[in-house]
C-alpha atoms as a PDB file:
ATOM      1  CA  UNK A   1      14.455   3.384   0.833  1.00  0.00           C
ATOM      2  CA  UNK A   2      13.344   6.456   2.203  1.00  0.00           C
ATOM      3  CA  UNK A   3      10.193   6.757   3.759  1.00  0.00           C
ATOM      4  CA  UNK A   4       8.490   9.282   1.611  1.00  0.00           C
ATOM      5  CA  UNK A   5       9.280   7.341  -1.397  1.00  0.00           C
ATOM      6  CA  UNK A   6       7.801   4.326  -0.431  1.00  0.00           C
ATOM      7  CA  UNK A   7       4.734   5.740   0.534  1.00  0.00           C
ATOM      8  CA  UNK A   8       4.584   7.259  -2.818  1.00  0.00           C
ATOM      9  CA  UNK A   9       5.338   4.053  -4.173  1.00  0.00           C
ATOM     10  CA  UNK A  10       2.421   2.071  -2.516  1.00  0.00           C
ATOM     11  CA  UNK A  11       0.521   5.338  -3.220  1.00  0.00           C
ATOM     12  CA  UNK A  12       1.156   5.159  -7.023  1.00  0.00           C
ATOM     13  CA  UNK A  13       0.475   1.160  -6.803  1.00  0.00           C
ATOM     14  CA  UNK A  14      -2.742   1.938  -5.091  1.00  0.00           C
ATOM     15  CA  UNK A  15      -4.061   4.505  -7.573  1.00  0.00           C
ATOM     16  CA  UNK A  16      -2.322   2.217 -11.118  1.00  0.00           C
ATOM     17  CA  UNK A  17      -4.814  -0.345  -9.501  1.00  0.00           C
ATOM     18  CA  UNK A  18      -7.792   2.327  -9.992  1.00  0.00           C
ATOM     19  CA  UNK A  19      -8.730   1.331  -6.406  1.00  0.00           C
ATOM     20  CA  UNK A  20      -9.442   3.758  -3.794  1.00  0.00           C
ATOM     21  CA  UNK A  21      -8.044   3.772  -0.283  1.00  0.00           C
ATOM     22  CA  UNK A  22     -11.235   2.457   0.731  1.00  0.00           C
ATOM     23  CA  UNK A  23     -11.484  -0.145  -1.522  1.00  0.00           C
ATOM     24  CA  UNK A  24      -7.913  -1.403  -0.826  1.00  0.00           C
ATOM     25  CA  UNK A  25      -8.476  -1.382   2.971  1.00  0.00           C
ATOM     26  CA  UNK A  26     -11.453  -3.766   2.331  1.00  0.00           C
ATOM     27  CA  UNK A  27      -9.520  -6.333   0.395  1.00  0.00           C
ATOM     28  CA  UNK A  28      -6.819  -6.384   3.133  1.00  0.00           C
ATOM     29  CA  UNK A  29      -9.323  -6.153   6.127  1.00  0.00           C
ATOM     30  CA  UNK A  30      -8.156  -2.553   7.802  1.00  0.00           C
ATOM     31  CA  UNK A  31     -10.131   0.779   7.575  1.00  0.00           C
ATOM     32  CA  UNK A  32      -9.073   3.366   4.763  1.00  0.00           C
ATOM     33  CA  UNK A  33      -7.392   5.678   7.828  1.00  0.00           C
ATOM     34  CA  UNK A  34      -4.781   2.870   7.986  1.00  0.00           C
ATOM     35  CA  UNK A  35      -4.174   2.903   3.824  1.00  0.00           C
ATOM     36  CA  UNK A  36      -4.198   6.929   4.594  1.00  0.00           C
ATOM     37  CA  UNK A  37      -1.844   6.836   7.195  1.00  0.00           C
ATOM     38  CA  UNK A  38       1.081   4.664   5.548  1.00  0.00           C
ATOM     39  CA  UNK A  39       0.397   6.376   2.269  1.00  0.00           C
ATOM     40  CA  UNK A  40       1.701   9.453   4.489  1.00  0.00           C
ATOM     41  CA  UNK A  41       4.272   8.599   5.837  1.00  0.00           C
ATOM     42  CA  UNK A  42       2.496   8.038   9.490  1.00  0.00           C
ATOM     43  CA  UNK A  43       2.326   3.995   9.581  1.00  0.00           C
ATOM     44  CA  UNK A  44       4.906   1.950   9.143  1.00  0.00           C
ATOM     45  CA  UNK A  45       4.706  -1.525   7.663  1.00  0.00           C
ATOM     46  CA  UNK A  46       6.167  -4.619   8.074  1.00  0.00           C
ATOM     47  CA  UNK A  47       7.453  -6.682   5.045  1.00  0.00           C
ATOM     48  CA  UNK A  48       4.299  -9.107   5.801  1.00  0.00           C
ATOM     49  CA  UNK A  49       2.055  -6.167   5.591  1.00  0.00           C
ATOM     50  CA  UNK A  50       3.495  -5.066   2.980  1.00  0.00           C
ATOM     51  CA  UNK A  51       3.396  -8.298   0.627  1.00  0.00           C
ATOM     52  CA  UNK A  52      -0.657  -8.141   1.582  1.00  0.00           C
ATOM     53  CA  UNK A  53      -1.083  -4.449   0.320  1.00  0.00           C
ATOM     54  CA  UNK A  54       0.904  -5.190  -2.963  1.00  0.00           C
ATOM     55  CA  UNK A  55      -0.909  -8.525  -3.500  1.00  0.00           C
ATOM     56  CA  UNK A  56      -4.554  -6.613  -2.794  1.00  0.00           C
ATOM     57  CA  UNK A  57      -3.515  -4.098  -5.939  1.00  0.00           C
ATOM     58  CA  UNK A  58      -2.312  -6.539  -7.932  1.00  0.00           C
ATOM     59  CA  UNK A  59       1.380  -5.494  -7.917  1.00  0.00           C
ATOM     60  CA  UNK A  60       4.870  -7.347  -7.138  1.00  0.00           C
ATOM     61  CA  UNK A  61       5.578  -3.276  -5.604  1.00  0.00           C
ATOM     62  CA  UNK A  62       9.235  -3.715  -8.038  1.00  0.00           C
ATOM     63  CA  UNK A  63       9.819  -7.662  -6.188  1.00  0.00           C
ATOM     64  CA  UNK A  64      12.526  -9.172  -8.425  1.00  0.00           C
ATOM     65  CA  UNK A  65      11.094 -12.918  -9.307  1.00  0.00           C
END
């Protein structure tokens, strides 16, 4: 997956939540630059990182069961 399009993805996620960026980088513990910044394209996550950020919104982020 292309980088753009996952940040879109989490992006999308994020806002289908109706959080913020700053409320979503207080339910996984980082500052809203960090939620910014991967949203962007600048910050790359790991798959843990990623599992935390989809968990915090409330999303499986399209996880097949």
């Amino acid at each position: 997956m292309k980088k753009t399009k996952l940040a879109n993805l989490l992006r999308q996620v994020r806002q289908e939540a109706s959080l913020t960026q700053y409320q979503l980088a207080e339910r996984i513990g980082q500052a809203q630059s960090y939620v910014s910044k991967y949203e962007n394209g600048e910050q790359r996550l790991d798959l843990i990182e990623l599992e935390v950020v989809c968990a915090a919104a409330g999303s499986l982020c399209g996880a097949v069961p």
